[in-house]
N, C-alpha and C. Protein backbone atom coordinates (compact mmCIF):
# COMPACT_ATOMS: atom_id res chain seq x y z
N UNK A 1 3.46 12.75 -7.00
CA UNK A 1 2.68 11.85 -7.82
C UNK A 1 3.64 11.02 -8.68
N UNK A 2 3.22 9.55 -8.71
CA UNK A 2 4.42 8.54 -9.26
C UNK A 2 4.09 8.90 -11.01
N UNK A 3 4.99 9.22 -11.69
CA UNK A 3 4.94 9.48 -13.03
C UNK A 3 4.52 7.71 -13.50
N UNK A 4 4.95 6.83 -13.40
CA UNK A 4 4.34 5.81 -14.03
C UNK A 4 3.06 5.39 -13.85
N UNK A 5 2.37 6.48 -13.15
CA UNK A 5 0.73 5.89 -13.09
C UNK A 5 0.24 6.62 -14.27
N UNK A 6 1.07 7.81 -15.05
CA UNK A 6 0.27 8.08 -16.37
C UNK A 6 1.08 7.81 -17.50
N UNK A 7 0.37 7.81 -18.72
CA UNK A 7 1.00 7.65 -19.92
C UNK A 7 0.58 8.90 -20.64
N UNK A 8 1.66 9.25 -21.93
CA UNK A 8 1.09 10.64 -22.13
C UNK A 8 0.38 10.07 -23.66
N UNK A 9 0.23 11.11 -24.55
CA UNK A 9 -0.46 10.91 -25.60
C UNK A 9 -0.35 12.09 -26.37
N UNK A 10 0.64 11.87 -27.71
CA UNK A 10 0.79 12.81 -28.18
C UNK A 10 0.04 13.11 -29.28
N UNK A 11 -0.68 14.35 -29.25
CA UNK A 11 -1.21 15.02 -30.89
C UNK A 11 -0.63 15.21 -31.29
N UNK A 12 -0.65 15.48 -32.54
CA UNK A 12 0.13 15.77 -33.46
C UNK A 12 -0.30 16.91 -34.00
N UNK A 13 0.61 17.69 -34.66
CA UNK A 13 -0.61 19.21 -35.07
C UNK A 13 -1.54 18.93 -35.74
N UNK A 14 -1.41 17.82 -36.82
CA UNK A 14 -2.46 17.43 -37.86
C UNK A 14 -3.75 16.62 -36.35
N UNK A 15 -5.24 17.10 -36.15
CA UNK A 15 -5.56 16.39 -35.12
C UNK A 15 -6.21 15.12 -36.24
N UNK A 16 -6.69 14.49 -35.02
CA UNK A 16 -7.54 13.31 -35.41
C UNK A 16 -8.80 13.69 -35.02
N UNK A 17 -9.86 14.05 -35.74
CA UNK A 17 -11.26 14.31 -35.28
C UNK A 17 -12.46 13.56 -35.26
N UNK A 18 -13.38 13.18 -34.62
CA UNK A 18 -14.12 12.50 -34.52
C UNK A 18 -15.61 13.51 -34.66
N UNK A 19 -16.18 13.37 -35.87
CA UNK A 19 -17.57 13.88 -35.94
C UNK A 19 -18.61 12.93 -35.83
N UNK A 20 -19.55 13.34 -34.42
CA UNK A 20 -20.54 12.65 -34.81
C UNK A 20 -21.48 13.44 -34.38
N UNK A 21 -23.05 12.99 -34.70
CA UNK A 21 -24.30 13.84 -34.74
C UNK A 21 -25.29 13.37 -34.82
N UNK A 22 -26.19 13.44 -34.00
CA UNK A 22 -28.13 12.79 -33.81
C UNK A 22 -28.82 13.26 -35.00
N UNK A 23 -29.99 12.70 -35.70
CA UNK A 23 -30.34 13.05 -36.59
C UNK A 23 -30.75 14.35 -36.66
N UNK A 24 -31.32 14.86 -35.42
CA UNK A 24 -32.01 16.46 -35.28
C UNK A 24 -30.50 16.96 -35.48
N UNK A 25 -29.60 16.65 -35.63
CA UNK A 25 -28.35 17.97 -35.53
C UNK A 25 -27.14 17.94 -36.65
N UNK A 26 -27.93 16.69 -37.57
CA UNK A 26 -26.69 16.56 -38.92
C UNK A 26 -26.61 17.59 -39.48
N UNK A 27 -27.60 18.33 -39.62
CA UNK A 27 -28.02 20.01 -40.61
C UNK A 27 -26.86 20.70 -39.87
N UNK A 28 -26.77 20.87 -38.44
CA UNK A 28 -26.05 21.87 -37.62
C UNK A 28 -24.84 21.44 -38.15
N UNK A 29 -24.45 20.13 -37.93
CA UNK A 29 -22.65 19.92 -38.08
C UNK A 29 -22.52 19.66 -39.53
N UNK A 30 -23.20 19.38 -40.39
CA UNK A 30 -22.81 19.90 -41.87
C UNK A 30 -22.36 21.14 -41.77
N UNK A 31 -23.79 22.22 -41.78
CA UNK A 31 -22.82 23.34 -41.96
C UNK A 31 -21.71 23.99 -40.98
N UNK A 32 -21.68 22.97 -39.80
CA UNK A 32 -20.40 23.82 -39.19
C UNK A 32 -18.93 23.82 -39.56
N UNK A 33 -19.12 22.42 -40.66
CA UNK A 33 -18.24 21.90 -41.20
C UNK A 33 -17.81 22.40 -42.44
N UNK A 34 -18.56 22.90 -42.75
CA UNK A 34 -18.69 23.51 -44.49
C UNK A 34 -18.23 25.00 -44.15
N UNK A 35 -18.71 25.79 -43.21
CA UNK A 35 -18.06 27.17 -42.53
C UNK A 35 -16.64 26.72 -42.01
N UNK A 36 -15.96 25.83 -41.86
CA UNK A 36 -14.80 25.41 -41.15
C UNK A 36 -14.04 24.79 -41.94
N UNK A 37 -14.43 24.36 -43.04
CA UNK A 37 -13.51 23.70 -43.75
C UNK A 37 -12.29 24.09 -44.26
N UNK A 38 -11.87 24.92 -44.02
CA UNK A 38 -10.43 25.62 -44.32
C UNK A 38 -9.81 25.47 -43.19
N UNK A 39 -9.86 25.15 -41.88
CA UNK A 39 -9.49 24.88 -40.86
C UNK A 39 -9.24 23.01 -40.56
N UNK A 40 -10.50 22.84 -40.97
CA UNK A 40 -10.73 21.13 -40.90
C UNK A 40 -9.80 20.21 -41.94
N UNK A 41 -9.69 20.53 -43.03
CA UNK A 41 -8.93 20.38 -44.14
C UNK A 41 -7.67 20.02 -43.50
N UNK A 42 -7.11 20.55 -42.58
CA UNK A 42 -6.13 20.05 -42.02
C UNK A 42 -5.73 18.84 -41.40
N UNK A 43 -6.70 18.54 -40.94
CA UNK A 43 -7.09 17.71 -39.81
C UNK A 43 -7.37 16.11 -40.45
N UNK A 44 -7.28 15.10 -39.71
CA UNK A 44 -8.20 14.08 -40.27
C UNK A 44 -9.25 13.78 -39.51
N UNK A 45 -10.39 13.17 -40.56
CA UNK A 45 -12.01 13.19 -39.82
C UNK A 45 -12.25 12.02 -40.05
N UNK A 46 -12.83 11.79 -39.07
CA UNK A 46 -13.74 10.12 -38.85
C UNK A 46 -15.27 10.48 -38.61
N UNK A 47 -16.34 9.73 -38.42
CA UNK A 47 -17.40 10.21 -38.30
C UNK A 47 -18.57 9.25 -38.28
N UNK A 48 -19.25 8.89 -37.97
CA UNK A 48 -20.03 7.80 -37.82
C UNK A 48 -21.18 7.72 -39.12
N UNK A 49 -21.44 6.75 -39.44
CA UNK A 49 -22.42 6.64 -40.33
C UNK A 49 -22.51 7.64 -41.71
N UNK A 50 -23.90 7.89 -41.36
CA UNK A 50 -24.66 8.71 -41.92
C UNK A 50 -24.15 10.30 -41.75
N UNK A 51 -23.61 10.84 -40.58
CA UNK A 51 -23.13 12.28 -40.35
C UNK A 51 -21.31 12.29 -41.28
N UNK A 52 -20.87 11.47 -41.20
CA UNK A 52 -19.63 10.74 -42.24
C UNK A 52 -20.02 11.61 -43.61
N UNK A 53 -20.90 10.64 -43.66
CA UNK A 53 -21.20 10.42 -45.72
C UNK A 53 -21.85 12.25 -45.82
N UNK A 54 -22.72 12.48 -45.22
CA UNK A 54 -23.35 13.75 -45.91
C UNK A 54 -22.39 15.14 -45.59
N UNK A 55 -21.31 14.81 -44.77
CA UNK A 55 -20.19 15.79 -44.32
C UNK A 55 -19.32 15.65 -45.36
N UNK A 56 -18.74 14.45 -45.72
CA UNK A 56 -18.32 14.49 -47.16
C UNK A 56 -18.82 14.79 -48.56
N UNK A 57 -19.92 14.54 -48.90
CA UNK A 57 -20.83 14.53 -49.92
C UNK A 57 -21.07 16.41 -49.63
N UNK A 58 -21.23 16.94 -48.60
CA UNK A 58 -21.84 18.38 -49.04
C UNK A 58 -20.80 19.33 -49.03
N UNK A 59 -19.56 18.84 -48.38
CA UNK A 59 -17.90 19.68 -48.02
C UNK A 59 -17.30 19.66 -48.69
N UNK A 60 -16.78 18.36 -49.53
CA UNK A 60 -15.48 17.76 -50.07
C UNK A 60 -15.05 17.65 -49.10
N UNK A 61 -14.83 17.36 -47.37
CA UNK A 61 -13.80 17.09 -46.98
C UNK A 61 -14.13 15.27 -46.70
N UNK A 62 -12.67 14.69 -47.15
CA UNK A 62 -11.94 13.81 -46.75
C UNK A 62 -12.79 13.20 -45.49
N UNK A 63 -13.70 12.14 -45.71
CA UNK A 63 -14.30 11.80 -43.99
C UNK A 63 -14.32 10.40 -43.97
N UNK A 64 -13.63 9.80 -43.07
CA UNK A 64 -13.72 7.85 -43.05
C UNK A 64 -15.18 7.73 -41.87
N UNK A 65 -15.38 7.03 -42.50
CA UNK A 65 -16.91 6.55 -41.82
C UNK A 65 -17.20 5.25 -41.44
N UNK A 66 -17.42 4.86 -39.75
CA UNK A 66 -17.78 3.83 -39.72
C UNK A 66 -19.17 3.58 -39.46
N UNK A 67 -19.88 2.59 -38.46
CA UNK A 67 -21.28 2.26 -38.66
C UNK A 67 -21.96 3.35 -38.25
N UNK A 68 -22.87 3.62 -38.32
CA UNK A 68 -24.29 4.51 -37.67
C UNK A 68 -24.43 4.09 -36.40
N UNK A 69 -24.35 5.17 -35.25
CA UNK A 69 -24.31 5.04 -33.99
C UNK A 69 -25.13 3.54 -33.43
N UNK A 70 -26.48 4.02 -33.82
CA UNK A 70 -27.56 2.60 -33.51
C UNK A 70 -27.07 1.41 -33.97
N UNK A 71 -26.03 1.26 -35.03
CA UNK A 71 -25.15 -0.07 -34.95
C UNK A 71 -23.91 -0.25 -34.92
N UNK A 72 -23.74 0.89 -34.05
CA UNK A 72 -22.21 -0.01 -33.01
C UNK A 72 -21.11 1.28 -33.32
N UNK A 73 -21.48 2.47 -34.45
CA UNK A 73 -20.20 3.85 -34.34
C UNK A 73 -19.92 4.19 -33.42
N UNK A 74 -20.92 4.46 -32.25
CA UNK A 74 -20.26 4.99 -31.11
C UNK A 74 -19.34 4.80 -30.47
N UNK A 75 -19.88 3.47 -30.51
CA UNK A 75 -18.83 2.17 -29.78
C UNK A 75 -17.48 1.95 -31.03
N UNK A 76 -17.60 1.79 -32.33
CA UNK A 76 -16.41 2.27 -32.39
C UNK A 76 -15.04 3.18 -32.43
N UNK A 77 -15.98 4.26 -32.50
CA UNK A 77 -15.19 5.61 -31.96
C UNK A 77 -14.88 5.37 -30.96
N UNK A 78 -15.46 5.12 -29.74
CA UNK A 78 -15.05 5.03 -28.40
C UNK A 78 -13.79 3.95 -28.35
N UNK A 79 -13.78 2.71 -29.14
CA UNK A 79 -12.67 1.84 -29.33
C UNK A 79 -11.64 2.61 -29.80
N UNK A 80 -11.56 3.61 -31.02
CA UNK A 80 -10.25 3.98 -31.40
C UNK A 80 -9.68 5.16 -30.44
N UNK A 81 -10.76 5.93 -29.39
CA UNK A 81 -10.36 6.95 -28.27
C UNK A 81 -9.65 6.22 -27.57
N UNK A 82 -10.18 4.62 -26.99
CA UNK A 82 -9.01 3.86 -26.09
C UNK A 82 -7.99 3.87 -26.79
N UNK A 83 -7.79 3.73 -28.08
CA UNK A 83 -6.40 3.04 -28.79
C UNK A 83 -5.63 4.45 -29.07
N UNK A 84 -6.04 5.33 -28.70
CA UNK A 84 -5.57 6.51 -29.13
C UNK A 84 -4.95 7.47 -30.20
N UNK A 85 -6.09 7.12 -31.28
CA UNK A 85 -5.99 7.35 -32.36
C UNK A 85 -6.95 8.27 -32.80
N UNK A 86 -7.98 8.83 -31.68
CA UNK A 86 -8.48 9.94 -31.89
C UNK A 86 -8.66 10.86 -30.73
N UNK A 87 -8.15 11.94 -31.26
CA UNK A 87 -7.92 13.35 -30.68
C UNK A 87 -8.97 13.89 -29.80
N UNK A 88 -9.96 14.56 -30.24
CA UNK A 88 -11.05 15.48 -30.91
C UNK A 88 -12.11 15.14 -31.03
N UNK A 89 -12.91 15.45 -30.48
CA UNK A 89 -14.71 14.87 -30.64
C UNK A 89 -15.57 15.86 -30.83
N UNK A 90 -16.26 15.91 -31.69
CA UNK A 90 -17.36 17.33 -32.14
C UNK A 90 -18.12 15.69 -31.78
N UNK A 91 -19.60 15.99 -31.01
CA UNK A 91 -20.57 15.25 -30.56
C UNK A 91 -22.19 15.67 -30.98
N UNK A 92 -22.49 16.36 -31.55
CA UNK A 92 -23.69 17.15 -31.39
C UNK A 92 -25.25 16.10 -31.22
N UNK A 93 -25.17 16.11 -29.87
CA UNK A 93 -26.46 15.29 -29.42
C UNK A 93 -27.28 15.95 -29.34
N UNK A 94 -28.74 15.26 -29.18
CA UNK A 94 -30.21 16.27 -29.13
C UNK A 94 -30.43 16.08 -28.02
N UNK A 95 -30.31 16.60 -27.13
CA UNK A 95 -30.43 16.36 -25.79
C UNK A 95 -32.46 16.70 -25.13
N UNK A 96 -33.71 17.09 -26.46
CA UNK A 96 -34.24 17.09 -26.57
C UNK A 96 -34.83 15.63 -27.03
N UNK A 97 -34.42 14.70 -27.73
CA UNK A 97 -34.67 13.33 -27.80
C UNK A 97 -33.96 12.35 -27.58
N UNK A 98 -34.98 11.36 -26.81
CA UNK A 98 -34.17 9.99 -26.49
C UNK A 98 -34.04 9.18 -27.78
N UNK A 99 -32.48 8.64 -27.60
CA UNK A 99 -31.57 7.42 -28.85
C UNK A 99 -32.11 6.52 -28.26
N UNK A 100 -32.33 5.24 -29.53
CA UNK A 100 -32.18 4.16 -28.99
C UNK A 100 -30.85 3.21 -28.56
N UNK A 101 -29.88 3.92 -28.70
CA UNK A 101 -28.62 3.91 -28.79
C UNK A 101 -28.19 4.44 -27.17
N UNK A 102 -29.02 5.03 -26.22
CA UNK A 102 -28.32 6.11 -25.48
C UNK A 102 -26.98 5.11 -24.55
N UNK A 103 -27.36 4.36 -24.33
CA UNK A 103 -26.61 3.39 -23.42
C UNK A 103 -24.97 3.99 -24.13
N UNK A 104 -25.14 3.59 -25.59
CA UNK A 104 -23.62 3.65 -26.46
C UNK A 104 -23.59 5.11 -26.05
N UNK A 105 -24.66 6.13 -26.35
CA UNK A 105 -23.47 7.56 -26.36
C UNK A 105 -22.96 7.92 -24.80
N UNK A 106 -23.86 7.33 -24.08
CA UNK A 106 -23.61 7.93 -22.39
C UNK A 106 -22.12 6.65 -22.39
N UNK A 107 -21.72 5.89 -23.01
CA UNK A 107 -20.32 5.51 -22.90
C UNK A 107 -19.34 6.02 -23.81
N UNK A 108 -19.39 7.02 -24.78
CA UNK A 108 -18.63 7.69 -25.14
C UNK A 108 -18.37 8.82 -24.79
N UNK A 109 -19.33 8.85 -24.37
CA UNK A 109 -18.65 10.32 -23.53
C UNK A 109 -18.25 10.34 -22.43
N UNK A 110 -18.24 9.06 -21.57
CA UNK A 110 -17.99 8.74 -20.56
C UNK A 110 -15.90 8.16 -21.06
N UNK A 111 -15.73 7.50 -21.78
CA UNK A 111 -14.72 6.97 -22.71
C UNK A 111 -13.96 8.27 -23.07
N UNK A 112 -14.81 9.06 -23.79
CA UNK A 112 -13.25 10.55 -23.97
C UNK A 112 -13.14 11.22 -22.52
N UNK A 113 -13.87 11.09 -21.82
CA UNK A 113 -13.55 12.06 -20.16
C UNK A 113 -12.10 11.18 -19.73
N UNK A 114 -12.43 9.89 -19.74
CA UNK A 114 -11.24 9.32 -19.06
C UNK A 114 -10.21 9.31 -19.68
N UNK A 115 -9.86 9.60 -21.34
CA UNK A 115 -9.03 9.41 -22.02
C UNK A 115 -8.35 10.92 -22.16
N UNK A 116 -9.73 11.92 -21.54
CA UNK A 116 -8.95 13.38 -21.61
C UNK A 116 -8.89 13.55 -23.03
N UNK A 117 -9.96 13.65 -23.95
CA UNK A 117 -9.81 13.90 -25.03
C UNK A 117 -10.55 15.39 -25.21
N UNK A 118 -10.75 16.22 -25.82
CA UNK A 118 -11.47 17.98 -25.94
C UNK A 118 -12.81 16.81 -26.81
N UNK A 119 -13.73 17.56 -25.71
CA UNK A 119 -15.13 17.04 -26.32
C UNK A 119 -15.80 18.47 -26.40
N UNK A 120 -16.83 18.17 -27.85
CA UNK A 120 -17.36 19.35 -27.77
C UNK A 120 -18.82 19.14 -28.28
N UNK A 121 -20.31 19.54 -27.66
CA UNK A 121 -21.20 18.51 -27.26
C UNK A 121 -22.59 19.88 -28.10
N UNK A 122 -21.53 21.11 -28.13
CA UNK A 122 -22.55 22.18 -29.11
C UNK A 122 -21.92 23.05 -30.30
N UNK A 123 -22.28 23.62 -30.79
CA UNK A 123 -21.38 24.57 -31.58
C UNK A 123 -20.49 25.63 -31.31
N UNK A 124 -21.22 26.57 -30.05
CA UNK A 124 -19.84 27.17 -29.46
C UNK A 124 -18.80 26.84 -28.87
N UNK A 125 -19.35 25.45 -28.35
CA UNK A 125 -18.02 24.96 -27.57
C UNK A 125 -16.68 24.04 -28.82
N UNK A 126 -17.74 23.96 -30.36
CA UNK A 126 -16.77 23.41 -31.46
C UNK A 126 -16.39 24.19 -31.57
N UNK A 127 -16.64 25.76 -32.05
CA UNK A 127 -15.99 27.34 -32.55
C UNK A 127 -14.71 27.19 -31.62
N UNK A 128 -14.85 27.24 -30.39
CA UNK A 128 -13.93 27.87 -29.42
C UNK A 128 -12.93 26.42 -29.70
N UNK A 129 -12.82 25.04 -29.55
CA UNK A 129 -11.88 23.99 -29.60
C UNK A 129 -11.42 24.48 -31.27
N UNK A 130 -11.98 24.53 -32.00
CA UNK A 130 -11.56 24.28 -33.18
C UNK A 130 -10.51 25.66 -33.80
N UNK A 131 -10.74 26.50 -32.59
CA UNK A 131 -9.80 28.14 -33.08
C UNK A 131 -8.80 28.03 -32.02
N UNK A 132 -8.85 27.11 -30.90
CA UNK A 132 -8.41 27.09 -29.95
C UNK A 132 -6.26 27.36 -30.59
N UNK A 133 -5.47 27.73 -29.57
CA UNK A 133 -3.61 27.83 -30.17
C UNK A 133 -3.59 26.54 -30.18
N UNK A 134 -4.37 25.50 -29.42
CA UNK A 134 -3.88 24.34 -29.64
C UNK A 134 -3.85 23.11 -31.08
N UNK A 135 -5.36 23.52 -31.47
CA UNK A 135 -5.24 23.02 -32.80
C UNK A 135 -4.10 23.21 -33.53
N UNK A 136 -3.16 24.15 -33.72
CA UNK A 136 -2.55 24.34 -34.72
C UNK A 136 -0.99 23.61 -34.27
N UNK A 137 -0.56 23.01 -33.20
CA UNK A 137 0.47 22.75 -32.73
C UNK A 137 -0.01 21.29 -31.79
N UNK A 138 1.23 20.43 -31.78
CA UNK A 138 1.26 19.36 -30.94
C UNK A 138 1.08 19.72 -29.96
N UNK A 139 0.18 18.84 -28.82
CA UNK A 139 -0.48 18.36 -27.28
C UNK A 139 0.04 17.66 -26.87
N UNK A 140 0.12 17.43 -25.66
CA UNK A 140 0.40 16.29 -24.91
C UNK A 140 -0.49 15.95 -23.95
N UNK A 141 -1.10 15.10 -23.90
CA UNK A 141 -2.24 15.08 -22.31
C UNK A 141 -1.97 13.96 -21.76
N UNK A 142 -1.92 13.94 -20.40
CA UNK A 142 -2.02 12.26 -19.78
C UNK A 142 -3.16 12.15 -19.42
N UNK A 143 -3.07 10.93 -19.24
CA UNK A 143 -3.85 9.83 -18.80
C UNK A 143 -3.50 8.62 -17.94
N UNK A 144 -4.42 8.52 -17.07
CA UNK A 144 -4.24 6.88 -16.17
C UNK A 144 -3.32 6.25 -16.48
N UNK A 145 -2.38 5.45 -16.22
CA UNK A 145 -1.97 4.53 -16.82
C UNK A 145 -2.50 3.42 -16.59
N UNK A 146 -3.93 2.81 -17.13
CA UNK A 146 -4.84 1.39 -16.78
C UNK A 146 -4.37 0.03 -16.51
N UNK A 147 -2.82 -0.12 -17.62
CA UNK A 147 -1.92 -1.33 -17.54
C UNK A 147 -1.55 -1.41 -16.18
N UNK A 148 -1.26 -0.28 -15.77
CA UNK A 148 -0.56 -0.02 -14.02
C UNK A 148 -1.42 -0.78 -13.09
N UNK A 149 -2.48 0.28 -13.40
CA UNK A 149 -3.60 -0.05 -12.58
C UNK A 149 -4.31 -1.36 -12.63
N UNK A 150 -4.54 -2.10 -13.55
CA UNK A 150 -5.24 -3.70 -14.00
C UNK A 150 -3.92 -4.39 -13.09
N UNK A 151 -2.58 -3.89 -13.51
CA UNK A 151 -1.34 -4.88 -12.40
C UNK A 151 -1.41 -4.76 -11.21
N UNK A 152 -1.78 -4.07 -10.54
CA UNK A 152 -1.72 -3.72 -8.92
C UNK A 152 -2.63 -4.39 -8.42
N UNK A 153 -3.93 -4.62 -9.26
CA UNK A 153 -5.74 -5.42 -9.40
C UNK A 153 -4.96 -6.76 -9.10
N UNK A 154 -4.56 -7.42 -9.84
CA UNK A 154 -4.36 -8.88 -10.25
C UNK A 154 -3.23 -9.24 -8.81
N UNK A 155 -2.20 -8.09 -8.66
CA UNK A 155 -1.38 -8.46 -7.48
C UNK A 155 -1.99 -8.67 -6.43
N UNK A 156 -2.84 -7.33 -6.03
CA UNK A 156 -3.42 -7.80 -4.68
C UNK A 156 -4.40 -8.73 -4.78
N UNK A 157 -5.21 -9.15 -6.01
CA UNK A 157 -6.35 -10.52 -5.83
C UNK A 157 -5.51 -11.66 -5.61
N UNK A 158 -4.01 -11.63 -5.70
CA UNK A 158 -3.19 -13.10 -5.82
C UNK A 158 -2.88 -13.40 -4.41
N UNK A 159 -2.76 -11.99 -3.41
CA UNK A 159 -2.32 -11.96 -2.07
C UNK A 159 -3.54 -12.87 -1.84
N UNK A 160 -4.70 -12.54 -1.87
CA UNK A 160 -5.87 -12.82 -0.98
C UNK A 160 -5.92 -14.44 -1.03
């Protein structure tokens, strides 16, 4: 396998985390966050909207917040997963109700698969990432290399 078809991507021990959460499940990832916060504290958190503000407001932890999924967080989380500036995704969807948003979350989660980021979509699967040996030490994961791939696109459309 040609090593220049991937690029790697390094964590850092400190991760970059991405919290986000459907309204049925802000209660859940508050307190998973508030039980974790001696762990999380480490870490830096991003978080969309509304699951942002009341994760900070009920934790003390440290949380940058951008829009509320239904106007455009998803989509910007999913922008900073391309730019690779976030690690880590705690997701907690209601998979019991339809978003009006769903289009955005079925592309973020579609967005950390390809980027190979640890998604975690319930609470045991946050317990187990978040105790995981890896949290506590630098990662490395590859990924595609897309630049490669978009060049090889444009070469062979120039043959034709």
């Amino acid at each position: 396998m040609d090593e220049m078809e991937y690029v790697t991507f390094e964590m850092e021990k400190a991760k970059h985390i991405a919290l986000v959460a459907h309204d049925g499940k802000k209660k859940e990832m508050v307190e998973w966050c508030d039980k974790n916060k001696d762990n999380l504290k480490g870490h830096f958190l991003c978080g969309t909207g509304t699951t942002a503000r009341l994760i900070s407001e009920r934790t003390g932890l440290p949380v940058k917040g951008y829009n509320s999924g239904p106007l455009g967080g998803d989509q910007q989380i999913g922008a900073k997963i391309v730019e690779g500036q976030i690690d880590f995704m705690v997701f907690l969807w209601d998979p019991l109700e339809a978003q009006p948003h769903d289009p955005d979350v079925k592309a973020l989660l579609r967005i950390a698969v390809v980027y190979d980021i640890p998604v975690a979509n319930n609470l045991a699967t946050a317990d187990f990432l978040l105790h995981s040996e890896y949290m506590g030490k630098p990662y490395a994961r590859r990924v595609q290399n897309f630049h490669l791939t978009v060049q090889k696109r444009v070469e062979k459309m120039k043959e034709e």
